[in-house]
C-alpha atoms as a PDB file:
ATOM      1  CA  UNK A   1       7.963 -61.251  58.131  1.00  0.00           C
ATOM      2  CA  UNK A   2       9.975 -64.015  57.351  1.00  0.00           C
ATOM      3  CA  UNK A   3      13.021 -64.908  55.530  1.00  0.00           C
ATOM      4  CA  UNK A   4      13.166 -68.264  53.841  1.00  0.00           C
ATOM      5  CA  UNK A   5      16.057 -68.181  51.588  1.00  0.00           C
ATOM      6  CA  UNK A   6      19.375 -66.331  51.791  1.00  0.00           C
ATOM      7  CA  UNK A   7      19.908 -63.274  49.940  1.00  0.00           C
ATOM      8  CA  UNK A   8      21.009 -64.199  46.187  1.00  0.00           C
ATOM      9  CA  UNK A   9      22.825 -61.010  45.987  1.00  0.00           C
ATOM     10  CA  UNK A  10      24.342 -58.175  48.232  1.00  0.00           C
ATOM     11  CA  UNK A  11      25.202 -54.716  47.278  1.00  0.00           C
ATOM     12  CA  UNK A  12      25.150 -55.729  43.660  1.00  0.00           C
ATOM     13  CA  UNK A  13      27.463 -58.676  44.362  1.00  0.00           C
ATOM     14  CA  UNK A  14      26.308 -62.153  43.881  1.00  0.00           C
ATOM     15  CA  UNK A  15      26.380 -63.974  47.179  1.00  0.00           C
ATOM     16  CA  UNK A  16      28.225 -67.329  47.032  1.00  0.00           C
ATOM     17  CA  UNK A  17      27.595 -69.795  50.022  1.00  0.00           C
ATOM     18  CA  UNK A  18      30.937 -70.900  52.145  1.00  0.00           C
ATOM     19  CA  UNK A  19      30.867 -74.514  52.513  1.00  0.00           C
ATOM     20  CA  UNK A  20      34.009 -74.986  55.455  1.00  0.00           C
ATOM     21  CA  UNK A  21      33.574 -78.836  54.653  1.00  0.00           C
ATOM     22  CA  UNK A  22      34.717 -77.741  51.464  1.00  0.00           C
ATOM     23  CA  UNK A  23      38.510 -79.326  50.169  1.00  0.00           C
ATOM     24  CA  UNK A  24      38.405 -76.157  47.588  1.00  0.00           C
ATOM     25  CA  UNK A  25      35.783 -74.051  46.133  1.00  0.00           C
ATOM     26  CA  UNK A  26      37.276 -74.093  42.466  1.00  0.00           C
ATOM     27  CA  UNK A  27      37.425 -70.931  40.559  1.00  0.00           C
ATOM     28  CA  UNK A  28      35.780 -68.999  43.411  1.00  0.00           C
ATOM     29  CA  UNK A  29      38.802 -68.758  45.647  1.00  0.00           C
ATOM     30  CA  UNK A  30      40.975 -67.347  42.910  1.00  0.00           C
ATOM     31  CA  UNK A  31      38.518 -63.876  42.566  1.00  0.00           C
ATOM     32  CA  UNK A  32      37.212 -63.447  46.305  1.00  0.00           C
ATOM     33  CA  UNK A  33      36.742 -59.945  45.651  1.00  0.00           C
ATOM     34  CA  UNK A  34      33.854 -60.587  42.739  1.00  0.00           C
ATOM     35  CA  UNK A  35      31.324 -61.837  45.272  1.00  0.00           C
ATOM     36  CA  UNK A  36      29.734 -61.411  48.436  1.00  0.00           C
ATOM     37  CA  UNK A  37      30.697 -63.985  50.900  1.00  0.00           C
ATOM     38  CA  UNK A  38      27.477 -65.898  53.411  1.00  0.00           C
ATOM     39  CA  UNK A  39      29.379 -67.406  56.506  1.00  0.00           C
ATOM     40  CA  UNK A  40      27.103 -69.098  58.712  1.00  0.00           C
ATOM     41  CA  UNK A  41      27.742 -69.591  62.392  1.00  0.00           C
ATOM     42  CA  UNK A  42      27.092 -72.684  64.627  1.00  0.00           C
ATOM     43  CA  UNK A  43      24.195 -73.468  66.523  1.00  0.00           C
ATOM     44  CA  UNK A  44      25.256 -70.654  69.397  1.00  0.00           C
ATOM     45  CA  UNK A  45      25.961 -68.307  66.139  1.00  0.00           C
ATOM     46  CA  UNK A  46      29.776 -68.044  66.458  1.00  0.00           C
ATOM     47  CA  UNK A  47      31.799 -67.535  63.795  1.00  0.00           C
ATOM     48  CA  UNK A  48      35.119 -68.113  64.780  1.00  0.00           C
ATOM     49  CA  UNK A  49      35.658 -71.834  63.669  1.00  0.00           C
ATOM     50  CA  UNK A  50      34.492 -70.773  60.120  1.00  0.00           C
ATOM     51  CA  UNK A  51      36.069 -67.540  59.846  1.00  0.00           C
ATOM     52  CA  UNK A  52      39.606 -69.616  60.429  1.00  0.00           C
ATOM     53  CA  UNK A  53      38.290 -72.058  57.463  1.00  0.00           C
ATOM     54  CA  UNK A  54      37.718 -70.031  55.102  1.00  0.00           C
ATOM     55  CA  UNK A  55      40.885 -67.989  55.376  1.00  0.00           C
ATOM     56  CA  UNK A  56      42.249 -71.833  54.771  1.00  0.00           C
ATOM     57  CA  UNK A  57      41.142 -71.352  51.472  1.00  0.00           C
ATOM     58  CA  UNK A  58      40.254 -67.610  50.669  1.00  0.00           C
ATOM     59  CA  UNK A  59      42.745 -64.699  50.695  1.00  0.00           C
ATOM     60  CA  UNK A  60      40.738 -62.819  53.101  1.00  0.00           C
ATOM     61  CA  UNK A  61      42.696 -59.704  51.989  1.00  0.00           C
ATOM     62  CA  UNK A  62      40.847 -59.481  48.594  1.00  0.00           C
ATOM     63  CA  UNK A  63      37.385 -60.281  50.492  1.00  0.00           C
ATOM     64  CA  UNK A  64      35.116 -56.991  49.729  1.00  0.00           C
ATOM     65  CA  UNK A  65      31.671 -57.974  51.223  1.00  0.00           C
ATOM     66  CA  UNK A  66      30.519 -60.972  53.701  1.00  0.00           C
ATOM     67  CA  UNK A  67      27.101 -61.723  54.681  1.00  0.00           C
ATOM     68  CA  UNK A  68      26.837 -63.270  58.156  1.00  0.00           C
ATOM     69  CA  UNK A  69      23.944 -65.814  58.234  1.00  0.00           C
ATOM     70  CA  UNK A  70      23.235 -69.185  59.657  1.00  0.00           C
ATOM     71  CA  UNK A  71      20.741 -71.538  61.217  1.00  0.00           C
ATOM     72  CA  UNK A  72      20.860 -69.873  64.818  1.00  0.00           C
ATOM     73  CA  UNK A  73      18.720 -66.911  65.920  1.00  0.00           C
ATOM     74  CA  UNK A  74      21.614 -65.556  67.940  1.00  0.00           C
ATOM     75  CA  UNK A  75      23.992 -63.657  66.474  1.00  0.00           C
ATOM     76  CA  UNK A  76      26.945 -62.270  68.198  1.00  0.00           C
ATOM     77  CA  UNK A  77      28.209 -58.697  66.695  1.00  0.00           C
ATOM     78  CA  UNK A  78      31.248 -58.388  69.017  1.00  0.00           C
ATOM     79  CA  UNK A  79      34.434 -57.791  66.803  1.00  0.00           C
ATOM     80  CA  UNK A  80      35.857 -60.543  67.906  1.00  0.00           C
ATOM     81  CA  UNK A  81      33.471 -62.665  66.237  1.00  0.00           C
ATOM     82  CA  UNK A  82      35.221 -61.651  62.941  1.00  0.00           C
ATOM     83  CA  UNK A  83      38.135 -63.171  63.654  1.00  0.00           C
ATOM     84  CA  UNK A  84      41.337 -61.533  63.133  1.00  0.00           C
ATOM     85  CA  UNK A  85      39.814 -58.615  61.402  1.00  0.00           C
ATOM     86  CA  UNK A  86      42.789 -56.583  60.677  1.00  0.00           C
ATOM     87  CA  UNK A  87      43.466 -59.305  57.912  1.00  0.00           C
ATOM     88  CA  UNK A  88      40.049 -57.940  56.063  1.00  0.00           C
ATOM     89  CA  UNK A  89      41.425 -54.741  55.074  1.00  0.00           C
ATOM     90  CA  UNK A  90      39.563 -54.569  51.789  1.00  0.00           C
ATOM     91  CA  UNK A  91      35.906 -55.278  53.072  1.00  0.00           C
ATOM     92  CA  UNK A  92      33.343 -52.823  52.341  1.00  0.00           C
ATOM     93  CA  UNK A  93      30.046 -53.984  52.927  1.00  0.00           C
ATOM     94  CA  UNK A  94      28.566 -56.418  55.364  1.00  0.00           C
ATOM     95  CA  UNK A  95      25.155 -57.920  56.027  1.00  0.00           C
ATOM     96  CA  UNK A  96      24.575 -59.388  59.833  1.00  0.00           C
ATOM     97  CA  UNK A  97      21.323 -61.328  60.109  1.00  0.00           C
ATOM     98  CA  UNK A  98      20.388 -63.500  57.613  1.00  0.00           C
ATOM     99  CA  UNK A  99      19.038 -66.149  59.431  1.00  0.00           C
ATOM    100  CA  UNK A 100      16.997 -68.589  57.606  1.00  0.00           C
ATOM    101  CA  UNK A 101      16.096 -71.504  60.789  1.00  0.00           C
ATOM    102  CA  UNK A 102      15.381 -71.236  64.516  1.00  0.00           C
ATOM    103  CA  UNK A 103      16.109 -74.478  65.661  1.00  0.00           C
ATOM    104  CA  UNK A 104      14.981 -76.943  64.484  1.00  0.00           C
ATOM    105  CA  UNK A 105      11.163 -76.657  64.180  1.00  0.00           C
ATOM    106  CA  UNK A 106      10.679 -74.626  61.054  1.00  0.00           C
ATOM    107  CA  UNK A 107      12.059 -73.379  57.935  1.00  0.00           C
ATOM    108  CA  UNK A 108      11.473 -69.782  58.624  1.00  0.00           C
ATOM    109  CA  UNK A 109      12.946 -66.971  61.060  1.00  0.00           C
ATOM    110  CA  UNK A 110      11.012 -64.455  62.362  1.00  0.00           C
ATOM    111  CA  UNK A 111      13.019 -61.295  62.040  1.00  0.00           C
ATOM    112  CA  UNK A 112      11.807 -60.428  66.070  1.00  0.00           C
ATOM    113  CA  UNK A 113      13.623 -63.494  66.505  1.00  0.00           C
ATOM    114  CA  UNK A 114      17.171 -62.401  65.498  1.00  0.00           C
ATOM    115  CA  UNK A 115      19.137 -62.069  69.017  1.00  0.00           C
ATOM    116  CA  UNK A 116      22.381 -59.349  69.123  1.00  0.00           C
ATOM    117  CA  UNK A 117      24.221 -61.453  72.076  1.00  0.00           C
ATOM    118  CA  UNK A 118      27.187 -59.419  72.027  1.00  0.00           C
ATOM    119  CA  UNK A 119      29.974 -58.611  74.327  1.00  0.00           C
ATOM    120  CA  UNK A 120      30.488 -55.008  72.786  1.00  0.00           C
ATOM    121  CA  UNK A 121      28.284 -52.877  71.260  1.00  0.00           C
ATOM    122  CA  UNK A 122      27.566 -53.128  67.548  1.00  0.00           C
ATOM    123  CA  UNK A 123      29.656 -49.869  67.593  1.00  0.00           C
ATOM    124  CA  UNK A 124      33.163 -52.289  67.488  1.00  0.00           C
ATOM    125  CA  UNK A 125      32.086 -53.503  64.174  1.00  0.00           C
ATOM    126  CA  UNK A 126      33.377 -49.733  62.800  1.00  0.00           C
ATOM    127  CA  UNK A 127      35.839 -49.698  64.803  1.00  0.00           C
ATOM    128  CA  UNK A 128      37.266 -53.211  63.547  1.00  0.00           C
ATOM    129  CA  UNK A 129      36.627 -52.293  59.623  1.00  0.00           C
ATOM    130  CA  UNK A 130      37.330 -48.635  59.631  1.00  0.00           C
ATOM    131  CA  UNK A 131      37.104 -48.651  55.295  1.00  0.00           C
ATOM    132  CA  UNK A 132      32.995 -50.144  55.902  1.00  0.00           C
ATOM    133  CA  UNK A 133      30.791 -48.209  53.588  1.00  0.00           C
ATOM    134  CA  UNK A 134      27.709 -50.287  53.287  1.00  0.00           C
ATOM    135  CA  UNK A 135      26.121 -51.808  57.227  1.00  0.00           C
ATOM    136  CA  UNK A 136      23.019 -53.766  56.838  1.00  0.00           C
ATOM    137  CA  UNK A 137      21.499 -55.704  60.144  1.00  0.00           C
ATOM    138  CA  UNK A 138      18.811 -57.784  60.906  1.00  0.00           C
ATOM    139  CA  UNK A 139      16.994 -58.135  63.879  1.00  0.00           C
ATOM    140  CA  UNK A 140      17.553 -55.955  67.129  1.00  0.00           C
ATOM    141  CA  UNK A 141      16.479 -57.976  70.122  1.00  0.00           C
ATOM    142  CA  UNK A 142      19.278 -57.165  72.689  1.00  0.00           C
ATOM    143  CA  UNK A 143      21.130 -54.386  70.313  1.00  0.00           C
ATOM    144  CA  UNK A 144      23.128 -51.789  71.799  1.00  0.00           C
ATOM    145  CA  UNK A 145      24.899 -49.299  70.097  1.00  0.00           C
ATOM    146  CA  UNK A 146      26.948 -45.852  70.735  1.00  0.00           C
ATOM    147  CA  UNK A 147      27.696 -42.889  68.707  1.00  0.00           C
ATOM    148  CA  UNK A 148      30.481 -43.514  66.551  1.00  0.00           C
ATOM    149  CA  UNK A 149      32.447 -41.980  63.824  1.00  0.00           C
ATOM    150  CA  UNK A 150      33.372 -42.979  60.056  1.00  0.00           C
ATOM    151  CA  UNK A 151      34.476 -41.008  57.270  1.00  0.00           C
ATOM    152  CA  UNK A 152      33.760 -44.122  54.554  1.00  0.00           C
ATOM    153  CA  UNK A 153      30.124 -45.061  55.701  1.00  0.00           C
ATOM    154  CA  UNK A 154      27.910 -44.649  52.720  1.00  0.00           C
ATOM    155  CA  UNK A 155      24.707 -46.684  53.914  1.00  0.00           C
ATOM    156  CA  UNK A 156      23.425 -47.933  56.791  1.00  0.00           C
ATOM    157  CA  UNK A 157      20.436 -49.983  57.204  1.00  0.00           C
ATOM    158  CA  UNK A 158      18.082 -51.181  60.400  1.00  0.00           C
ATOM    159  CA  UNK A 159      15.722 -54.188  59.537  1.00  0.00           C
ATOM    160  CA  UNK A 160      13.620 -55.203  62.341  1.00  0.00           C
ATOM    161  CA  UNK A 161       9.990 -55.020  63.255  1.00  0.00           C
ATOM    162  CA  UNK A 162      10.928 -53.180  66.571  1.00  0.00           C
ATOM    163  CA  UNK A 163      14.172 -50.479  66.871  1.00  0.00           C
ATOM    164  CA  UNK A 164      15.211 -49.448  70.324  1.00  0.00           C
ATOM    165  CA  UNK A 165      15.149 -45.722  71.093  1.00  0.00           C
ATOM    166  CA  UNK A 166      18.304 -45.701  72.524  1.00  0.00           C
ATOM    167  CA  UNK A 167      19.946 -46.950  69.030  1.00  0.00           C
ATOM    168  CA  UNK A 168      17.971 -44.305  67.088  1.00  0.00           C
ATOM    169  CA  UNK A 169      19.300 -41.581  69.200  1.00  0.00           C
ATOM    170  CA  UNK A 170      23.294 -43.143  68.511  1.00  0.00           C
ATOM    171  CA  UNK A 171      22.763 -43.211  64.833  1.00  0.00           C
ATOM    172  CA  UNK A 172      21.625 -39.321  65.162  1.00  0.00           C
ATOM    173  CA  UNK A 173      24.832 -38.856  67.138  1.00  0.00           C
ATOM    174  CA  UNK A 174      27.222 -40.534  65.248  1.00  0.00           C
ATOM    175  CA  UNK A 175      29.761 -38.564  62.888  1.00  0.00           C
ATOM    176  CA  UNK A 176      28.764 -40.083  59.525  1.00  0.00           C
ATOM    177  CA  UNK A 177      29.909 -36.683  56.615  1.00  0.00           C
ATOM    178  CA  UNK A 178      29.808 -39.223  53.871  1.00  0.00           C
ATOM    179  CA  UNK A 179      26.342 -41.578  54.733  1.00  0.00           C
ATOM    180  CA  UNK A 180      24.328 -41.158  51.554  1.00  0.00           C
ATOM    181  CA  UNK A 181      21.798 -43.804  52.503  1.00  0.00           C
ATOM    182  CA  UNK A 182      19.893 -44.206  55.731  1.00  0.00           C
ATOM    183  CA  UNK A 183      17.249 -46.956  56.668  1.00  0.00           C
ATOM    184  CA  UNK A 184      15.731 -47.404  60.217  1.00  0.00           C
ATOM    185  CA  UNK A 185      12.743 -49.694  60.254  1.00  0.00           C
ATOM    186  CA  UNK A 186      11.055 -48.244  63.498  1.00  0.00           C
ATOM    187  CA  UNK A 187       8.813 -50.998  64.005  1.00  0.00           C
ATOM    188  CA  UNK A 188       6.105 -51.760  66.898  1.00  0.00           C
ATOM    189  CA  UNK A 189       6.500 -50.747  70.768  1.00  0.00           C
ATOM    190  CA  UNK A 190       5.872 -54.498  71.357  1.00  0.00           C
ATOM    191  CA  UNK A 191       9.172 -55.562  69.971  1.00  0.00           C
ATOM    192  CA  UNK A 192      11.185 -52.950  71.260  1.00  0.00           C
ATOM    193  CA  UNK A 193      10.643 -49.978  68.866  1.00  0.00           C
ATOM    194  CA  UNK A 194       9.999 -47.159  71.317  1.00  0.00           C
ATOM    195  CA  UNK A 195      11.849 -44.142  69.452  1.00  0.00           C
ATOM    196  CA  UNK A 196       9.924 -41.059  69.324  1.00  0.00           C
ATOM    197  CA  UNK A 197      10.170 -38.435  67.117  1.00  0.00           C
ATOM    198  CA  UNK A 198      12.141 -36.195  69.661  1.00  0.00           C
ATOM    199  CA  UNK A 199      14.463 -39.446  68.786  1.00  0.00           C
ATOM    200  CA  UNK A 200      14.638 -38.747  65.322  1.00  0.00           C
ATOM    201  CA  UNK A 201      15.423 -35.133  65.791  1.00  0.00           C
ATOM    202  CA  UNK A 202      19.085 -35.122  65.290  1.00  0.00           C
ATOM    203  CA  UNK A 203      18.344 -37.275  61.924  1.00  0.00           C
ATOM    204  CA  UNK A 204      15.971 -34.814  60.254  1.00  0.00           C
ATOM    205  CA  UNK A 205      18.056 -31.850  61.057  1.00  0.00           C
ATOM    206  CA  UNK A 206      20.299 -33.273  58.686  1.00  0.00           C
ATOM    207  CA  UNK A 207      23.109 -31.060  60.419  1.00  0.00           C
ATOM    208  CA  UNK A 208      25.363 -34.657  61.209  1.00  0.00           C
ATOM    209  CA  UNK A 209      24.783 -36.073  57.548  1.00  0.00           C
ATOM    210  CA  UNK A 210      25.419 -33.655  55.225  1.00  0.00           C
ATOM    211  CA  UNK A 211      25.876 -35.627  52.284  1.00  0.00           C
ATOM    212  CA  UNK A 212      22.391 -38.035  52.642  1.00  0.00           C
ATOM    213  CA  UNK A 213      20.450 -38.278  49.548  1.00  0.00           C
ATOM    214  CA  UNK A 214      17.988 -41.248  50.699  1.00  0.00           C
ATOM    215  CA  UNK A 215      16.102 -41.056  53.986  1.00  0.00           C
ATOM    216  CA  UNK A 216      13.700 -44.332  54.848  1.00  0.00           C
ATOM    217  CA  UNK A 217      11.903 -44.131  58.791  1.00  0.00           C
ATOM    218  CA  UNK A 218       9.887 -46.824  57.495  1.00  0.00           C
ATOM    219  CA  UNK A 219       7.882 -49.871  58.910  1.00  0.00           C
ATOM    220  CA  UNK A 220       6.308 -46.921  61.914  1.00  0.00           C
ATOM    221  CA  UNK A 221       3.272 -47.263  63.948  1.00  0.00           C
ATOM    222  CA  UNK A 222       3.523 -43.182  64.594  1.00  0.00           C
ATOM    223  CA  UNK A 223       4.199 -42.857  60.479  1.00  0.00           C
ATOM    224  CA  UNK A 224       1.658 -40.170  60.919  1.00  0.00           C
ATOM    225  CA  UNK A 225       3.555 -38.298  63.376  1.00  0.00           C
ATOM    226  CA  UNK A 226       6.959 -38.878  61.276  1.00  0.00           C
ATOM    227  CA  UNK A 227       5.360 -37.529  58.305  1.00  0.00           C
ATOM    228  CA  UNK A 228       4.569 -33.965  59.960  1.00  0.00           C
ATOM    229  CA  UNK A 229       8.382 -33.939  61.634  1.00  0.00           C
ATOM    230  CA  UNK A 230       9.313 -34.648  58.093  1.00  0.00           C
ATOM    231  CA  UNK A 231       7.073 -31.949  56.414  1.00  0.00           C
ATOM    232  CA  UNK A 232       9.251 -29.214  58.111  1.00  0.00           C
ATOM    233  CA  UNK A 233      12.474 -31.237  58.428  1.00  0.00           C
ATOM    234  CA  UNK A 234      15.726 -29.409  56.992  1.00  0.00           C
ATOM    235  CA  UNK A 235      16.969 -32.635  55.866  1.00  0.00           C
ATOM    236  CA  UNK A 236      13.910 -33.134  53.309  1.00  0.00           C
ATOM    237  CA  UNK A 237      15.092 -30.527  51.099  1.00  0.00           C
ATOM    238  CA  UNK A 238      18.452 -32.322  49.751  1.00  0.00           C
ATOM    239  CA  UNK A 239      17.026 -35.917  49.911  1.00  0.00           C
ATOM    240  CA  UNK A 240      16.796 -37.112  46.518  1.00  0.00           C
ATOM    241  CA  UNK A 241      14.845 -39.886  47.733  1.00  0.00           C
ATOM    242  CA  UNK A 242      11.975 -40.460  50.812  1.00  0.00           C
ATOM    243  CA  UNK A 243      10.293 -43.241  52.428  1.00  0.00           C
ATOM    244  CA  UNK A 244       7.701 -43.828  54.890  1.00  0.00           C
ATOM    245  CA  UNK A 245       6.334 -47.379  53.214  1.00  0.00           C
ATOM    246  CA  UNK A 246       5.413 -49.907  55.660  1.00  0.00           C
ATOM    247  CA  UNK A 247       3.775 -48.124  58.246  1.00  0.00           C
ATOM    248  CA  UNK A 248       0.631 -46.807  59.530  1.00  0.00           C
ATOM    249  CA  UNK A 249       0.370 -44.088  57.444  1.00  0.00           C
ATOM    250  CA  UNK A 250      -3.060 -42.367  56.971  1.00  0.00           C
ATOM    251  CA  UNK A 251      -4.476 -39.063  55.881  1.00  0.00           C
ATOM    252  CA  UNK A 252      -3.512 -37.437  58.481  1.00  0.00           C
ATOM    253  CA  UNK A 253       0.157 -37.994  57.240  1.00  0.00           C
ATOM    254  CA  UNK A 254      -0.483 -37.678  53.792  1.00  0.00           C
ATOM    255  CA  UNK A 255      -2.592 -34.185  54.473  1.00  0.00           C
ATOM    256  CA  UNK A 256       0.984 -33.890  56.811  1.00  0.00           C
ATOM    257  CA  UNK A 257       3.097 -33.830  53.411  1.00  0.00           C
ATOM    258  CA  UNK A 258       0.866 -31.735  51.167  1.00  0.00           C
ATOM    259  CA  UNK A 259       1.178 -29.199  53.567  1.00  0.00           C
ATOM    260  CA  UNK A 260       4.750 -28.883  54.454  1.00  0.00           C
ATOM    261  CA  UNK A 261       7.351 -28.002  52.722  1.00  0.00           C
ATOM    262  CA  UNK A 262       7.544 -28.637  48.906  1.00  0.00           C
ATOM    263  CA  UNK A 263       8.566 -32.542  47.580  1.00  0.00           C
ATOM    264  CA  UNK A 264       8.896 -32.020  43.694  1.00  0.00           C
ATOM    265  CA  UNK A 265      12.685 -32.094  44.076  1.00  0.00           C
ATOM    266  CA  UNK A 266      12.152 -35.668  44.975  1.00  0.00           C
ATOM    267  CA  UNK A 267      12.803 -38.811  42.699  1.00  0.00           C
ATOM    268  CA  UNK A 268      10.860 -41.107  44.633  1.00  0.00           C
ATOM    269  CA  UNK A 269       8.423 -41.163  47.323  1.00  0.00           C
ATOM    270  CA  UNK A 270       7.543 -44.618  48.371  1.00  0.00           C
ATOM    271  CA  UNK A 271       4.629 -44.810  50.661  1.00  0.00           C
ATOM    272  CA  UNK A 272       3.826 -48.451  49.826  1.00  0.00           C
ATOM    273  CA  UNK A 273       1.689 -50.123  53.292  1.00  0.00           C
ATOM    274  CA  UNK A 274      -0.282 -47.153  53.546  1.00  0.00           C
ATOM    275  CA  UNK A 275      -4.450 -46.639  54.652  1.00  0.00           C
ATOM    276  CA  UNK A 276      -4.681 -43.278  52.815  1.00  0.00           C
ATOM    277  CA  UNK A 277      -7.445 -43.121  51.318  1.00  0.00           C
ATOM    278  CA  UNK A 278      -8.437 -42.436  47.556  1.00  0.00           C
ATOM    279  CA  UNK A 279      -8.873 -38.874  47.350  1.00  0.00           C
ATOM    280  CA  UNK A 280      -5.213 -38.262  49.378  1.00  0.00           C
ATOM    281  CA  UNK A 281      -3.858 -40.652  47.197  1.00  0.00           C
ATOM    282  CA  UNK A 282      -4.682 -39.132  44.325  1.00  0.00           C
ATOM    283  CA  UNK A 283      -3.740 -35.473  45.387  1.00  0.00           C
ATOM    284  CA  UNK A 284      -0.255 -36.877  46.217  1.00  0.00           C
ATOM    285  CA  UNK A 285      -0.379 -38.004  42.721  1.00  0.00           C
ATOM    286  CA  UNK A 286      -1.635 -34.897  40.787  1.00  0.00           C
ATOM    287  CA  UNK A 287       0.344 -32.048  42.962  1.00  0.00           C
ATOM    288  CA  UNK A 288       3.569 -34.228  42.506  1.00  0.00           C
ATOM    289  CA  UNK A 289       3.722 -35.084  38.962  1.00  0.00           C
ATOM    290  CA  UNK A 290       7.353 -35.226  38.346  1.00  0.00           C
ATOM    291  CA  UNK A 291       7.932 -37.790  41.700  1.00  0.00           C
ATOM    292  CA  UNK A 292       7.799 -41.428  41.521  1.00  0.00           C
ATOM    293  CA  UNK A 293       5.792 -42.099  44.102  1.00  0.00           C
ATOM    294  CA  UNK A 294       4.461 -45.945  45.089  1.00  0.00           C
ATOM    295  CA  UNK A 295       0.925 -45.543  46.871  1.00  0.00           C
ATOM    296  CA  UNK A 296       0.322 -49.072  46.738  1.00  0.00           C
ATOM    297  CA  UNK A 297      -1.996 -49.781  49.853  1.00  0.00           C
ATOM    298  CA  UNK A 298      -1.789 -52.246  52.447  1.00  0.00           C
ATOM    299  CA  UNK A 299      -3.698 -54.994  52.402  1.00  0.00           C
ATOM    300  CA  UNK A 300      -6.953 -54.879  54.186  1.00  0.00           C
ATOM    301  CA  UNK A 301      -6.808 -50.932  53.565  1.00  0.00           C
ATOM    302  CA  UNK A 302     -10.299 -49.170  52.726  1.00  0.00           C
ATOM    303  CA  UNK A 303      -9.378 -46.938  50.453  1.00  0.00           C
ATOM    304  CA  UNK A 304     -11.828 -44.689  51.895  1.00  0.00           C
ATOM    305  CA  UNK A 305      -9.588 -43.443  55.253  1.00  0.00           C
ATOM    306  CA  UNK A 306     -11.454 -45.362  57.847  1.00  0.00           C
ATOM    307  CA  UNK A 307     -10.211 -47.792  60.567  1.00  0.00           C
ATOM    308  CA  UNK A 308     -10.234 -51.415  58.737  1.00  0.00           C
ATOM    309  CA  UNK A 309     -11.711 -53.957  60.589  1.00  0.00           C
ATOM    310  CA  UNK A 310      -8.770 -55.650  62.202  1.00  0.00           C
ATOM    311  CA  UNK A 311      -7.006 -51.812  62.252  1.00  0.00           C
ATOM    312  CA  UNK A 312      -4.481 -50.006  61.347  1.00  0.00           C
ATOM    313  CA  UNK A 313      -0.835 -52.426  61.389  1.00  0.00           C
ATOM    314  CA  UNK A 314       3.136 -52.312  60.117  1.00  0.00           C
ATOM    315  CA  UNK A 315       4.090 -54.636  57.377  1.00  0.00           C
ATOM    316  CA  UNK A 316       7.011 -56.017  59.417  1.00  0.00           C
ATOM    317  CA  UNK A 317       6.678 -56.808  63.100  1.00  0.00           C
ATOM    318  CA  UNK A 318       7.060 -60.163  64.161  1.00  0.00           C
END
């Protein structure tokens, strides 16, 4: 999977592109707090330099969200990259990996490419904005991160086609009472996604998150395995919303779902990237009438539950 543009828009905020050759930016500088800001780093993806131009010409105190993007596939999380954070007091919601170019040789960036070269671990980024309530990242080659604790964190998301164990199990350790939202693309062993579902344990207990509402352990080569944890997991039955979409879900997982612990309180189940096959598919359908669920199939699926060809694969590795 690649990502060819920028993001247009961020947590419902239109994202508007720092240029720190820029004399002004017009109108924009007088309402900073109406749009998400893209800062992109130099070619060894600091941001220092342009962190100190564009609080030249933007009051960073009214800043609310920042995407962090750029032309490099390194991308340094440490706190001090953001420089002098305390005078960010306002920011909410921030977006780390939106690379669009590796170098110079193409137009597109891998999202295995995306390197975390960071002094600290991506833990000081909570520390450093203590009022964050919305953490995307992309990428997770060289990511490290430890428990932590925040009282504002409403969502936190994981994009990357292979999650390290050891992050999974500090997300399920981390003191998070208000997280509503949680997204961990699991991805492929290959690329570094080697969590288990013993990793995932603390997560679908649901005893560290007691206010989540949308669970997504999505993008899995064990999806199967996720969906019978999930069948008896505690934490299903106050989720308002499930996903398992992108992975290698077959019947196994779908028979998995049927079987556990009743889903009609959902108001979505997206599945979409699955190789169910039709008759699962449409028992999912009929026995949960009142769920949206999205059972579109991957792409070379058979629709009849048998291997494809070139076998079973995540939508999102490389």
């Amino acid at each position: 999977m690649t990502y060819r543009e920028p993001v247009a828009r961020h947590a419902g905020l239109p994202v508007v592109q720092f240029d720190p050759e820029a004399a002004d930016l017009g109108g924009m500088a007088s309402s900073p707090g109406e749009v998400a800001w893209r800062l992109e780093g130099d070619l060894r993806g600091k941001y220092d330099d342009v962190f100190t131009a564009f609080a030249a010409l933007v009051d960073p105190a009214q800043v609310v969200a920042v995407v962090l993007g750029g032309y490099s596939d390194a991308t340094p999380l440490a706190a001090s990259s953001l420089a002098g954070a305390a005078s960010y007091p306002r920011l909410r919601t921030l977006l780390v990996g939106d690379i669009l170019l590796v170098g110079d040789i193409t137009s597109e960036a891998p999202i295995s490419w995306i390197e975390h070269e960071n002094e600290e671990s991506l833990s000081s980024i909570f520390q450093a904005f203590p009022s964050l309530e919305r953490f995307e990242l992309r990428g997770a080659n060289f990511l490290e991160l430890d428990p932590f604790a925040s009282a504002s964190l409403k969502v936190l998301r994981f994009e990357c086609g292979g999650l390290p164990a050891g992050v999974v199990r500090a997300v399920g350790a981390s003191d998070l009472p208000n997280l509503e939202h949680l997204d961990l693309w699991l991805g492929v062993r290959h690329y570094g996604g080697d969590a288990t579902v013993d990793d995932l344990a603390p997560v679908l207990s649901g005893e560290r998150f007691p206010s989540l509402r949308h669970l997504g352990l999505e993008d899995s080569e064990i999806a199967d395995e996720i969906a019978e944890a999930v069948a008896a997991a505690p934490v299903a039955a106050r989720l308002e919303s499930l996903s398992l979409a992108m992975g290698t879900l077959s019947d196994r997982g779908a028979e998995a779902l049927l079987a556990g612990q009743p889903l009609g309180h959902l108001r979505r189940l997206d599945l979409h990237h699955h190789f169910v096959s039709r008759p699962l598919m449409e028992r999912l359908t009929s026995e949960l009438p009142d769920v949206d669920v999205d059972l579109t199939p991957a792409a070379n699926a058979t629709l009849d539950g048998s291997r494809p060809p070139d076998g079973f694969y995540v939508e999102v590795s490389e």
